[in-house]
C-alpha atoms as a PDB file:
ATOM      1  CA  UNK A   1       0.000   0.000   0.000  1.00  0.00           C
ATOM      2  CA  UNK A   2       3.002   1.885   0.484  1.00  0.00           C
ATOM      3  CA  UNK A   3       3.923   2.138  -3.237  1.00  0.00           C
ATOM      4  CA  UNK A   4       0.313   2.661  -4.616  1.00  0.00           C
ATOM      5  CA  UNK A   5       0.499   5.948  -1.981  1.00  0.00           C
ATOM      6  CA  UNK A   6       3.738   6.941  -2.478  1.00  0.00           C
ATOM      7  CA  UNK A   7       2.357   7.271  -6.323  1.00  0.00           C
ATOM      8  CA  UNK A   8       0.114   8.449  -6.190  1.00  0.00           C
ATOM      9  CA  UNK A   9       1.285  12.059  -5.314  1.00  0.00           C
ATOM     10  CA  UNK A  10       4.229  12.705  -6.994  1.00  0.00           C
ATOM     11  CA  UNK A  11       3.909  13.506  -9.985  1.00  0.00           C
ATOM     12  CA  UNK A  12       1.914  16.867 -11.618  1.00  0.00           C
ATOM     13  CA  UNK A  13       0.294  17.620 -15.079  1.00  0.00           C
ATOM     14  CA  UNK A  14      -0.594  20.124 -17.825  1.00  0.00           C
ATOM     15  CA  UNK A  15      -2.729  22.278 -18.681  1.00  0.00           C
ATOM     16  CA  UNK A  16      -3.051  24.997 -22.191  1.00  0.00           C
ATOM     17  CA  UNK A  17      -2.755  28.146 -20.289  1.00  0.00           C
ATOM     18  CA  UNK A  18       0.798  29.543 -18.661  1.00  0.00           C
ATOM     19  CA  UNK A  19      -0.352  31.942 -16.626  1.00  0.00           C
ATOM     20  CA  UNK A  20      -0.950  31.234 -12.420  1.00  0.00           C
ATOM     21  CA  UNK A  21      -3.234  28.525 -11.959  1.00  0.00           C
ATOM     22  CA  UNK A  22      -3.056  27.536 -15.458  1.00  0.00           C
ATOM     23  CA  UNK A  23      -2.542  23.814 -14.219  1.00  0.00           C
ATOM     24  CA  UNK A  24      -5.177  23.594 -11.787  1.00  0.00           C
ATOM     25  CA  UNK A  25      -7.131  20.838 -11.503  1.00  0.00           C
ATOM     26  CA  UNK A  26      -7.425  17.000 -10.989  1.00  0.00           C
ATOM     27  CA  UNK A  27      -4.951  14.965 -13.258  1.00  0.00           C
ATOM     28  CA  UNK A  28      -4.962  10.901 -13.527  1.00  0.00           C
ATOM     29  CA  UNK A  29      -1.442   9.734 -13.651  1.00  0.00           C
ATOM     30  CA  UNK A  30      -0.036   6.182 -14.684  1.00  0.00           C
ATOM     31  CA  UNK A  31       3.098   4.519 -13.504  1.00  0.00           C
ATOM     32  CA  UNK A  32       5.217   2.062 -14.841  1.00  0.00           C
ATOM     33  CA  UNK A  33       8.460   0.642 -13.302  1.00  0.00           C
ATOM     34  CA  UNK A  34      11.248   0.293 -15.586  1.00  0.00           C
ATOM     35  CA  UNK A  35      14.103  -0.789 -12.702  1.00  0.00           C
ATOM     36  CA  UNK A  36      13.891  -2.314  -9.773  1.00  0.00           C
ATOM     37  CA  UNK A  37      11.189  -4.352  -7.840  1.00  0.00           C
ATOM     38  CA  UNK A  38       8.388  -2.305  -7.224  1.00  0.00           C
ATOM     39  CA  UNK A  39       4.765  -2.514  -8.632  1.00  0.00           C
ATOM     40  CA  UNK A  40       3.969  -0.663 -11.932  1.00  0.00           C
ATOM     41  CA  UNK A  41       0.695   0.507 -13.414  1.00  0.00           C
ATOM     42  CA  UNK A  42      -0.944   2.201 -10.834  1.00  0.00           C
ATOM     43  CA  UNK A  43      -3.510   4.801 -12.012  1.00  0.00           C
ATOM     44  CA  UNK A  44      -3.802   7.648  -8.990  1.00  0.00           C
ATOM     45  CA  UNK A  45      -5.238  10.836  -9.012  1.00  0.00           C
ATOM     46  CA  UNK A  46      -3.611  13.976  -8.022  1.00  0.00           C
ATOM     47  CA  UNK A  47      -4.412  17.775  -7.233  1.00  0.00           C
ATOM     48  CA  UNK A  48      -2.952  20.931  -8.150  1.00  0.00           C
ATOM     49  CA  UNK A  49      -3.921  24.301  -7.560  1.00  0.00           C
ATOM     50  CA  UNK A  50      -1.557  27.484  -8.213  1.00  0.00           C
ATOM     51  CA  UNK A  51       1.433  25.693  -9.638  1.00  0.00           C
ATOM     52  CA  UNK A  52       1.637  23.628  -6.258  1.00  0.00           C
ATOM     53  CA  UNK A  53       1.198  19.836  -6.346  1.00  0.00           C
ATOM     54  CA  UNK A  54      -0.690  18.140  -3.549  1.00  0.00           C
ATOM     55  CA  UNK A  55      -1.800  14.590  -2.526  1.00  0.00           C
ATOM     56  CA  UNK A  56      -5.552  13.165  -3.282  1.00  0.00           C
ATOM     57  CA  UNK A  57      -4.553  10.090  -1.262  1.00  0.00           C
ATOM     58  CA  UNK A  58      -2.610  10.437   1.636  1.00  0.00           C
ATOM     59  CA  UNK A  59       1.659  11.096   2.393  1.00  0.00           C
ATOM     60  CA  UNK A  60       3.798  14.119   1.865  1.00  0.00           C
ATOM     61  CA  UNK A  61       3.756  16.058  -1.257  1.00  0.00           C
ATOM     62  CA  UNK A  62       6.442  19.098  -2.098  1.00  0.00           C
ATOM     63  CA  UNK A  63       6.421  20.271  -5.876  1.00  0.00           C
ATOM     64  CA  UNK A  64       5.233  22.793  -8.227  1.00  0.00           C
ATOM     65  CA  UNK A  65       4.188  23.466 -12.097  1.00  0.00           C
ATOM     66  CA  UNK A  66       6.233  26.325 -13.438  1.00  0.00           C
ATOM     67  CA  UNK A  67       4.621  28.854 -16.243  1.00  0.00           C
ATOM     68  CA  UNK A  68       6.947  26.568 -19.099  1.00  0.00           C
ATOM     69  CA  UNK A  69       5.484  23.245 -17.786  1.00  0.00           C
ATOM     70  CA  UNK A  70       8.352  21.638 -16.662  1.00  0.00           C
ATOM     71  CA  UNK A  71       7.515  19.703 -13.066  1.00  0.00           C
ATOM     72  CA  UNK A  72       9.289  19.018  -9.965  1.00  0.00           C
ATOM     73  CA  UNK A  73       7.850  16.762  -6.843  1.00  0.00           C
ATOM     74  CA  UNK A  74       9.179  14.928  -4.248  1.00  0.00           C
ATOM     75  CA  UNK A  75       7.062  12.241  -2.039  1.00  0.00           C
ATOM     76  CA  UNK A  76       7.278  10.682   1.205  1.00  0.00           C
ATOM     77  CA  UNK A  77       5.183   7.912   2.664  1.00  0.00           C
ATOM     78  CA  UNK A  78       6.174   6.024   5.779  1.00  0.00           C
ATOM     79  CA  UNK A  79       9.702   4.879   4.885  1.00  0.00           C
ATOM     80  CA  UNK A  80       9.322   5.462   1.282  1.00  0.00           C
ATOM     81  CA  UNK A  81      10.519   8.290  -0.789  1.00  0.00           C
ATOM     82  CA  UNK A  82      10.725   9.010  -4.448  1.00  0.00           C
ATOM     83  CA  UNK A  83      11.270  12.613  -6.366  1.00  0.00           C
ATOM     84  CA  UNK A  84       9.810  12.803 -10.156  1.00  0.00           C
ATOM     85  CA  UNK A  85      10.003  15.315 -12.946  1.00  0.00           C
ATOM     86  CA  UNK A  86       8.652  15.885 -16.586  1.00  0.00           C
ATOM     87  CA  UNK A  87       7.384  18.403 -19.095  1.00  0.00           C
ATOM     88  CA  UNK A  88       3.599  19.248 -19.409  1.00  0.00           C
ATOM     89  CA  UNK A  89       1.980  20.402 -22.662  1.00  0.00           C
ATOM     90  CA  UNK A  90      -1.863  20.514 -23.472  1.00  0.00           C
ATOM     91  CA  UNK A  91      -3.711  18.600 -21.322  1.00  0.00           C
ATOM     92  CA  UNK A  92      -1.393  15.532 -20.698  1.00  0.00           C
ATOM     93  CA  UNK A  93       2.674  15.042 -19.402  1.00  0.00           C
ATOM     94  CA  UNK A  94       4.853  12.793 -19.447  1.00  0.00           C
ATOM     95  CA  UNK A  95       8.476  12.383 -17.074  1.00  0.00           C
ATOM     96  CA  UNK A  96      10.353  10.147 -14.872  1.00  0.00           C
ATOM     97  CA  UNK A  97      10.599   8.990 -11.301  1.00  0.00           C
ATOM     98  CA  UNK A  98      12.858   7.288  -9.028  1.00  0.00           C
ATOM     99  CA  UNK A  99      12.796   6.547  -4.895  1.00  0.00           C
ATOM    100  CA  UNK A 100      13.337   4.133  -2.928  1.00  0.00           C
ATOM    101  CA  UNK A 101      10.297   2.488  -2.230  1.00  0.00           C
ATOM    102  CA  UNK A 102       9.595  -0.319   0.264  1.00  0.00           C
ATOM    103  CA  UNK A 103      13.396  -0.620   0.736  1.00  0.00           C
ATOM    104  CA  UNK A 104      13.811  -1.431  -2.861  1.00  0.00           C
ATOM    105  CA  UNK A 105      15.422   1.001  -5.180  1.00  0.00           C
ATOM    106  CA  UNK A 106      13.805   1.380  -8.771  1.00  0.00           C
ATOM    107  CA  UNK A 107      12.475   3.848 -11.362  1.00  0.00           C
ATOM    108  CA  UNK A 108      10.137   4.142 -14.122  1.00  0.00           C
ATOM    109  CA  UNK A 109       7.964   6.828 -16.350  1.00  0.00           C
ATOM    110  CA  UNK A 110       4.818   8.095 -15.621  1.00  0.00           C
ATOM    111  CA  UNK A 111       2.268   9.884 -18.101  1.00  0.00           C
ATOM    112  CA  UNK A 112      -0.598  12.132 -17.037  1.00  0.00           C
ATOM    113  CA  UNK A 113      -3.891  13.079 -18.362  1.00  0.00           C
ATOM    114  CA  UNK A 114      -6.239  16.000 -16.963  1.00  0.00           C
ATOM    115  CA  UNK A 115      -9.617  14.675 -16.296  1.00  0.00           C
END
């Protein structure tokens, strides 16, 4: 449950608009594990509001949206940490992820659509 948490908060998405708030709103974001031993393919949904990125499911979100799109988080659940990052254009984004997660280190890609 961990890893489905830690997920599900990390990473932000886009939106057309690049002024404040521009990428407000609730985004469904996919993960997939490319290294390491941790689950892939989670759906979660996320929240942002004003360029700041917050949890819809629980743990300890830091990260904004800046005007150009590009996305920084970092994520901490129990034991668990991972930090993400991407570019956002229209209303989906795309980046990568890492963390050590359940005391296994891996990484992966996620993708994000605005719903």
């Amino acid at each position: 449950m961990a890893t489905a948490a830690l997920v599900a908060v990390f990473v932000p998405a886009v939106a057309d608009a690049r002024g404040p708030g521009a990428y407000d709103g609730v985004w469904d974001v996919v993960f997939a594990t490319t290294r390491g031993n941790c689950s892939s393919g989670y759906r979660v949904p996320f929240t942002v509001v004003g360029g700041r990125v917050s949890s819809a499911g629980g743990g300890r979100v830091e990260g904004r949206v800046n005007r150009a799109g590009a996305v920084a988080v970092r994520v901490s659940v129990g034991a668990s940490q991972a930090s993400g990052g991407g570019r956002l254009f229209g209303n989906t984004g795309s980046g990568a992820w890492r963390g050590i997660i359940s005391g296994d280190r891996c990484s992966g890609t996620w993708q994000a659509t605005r719903t």
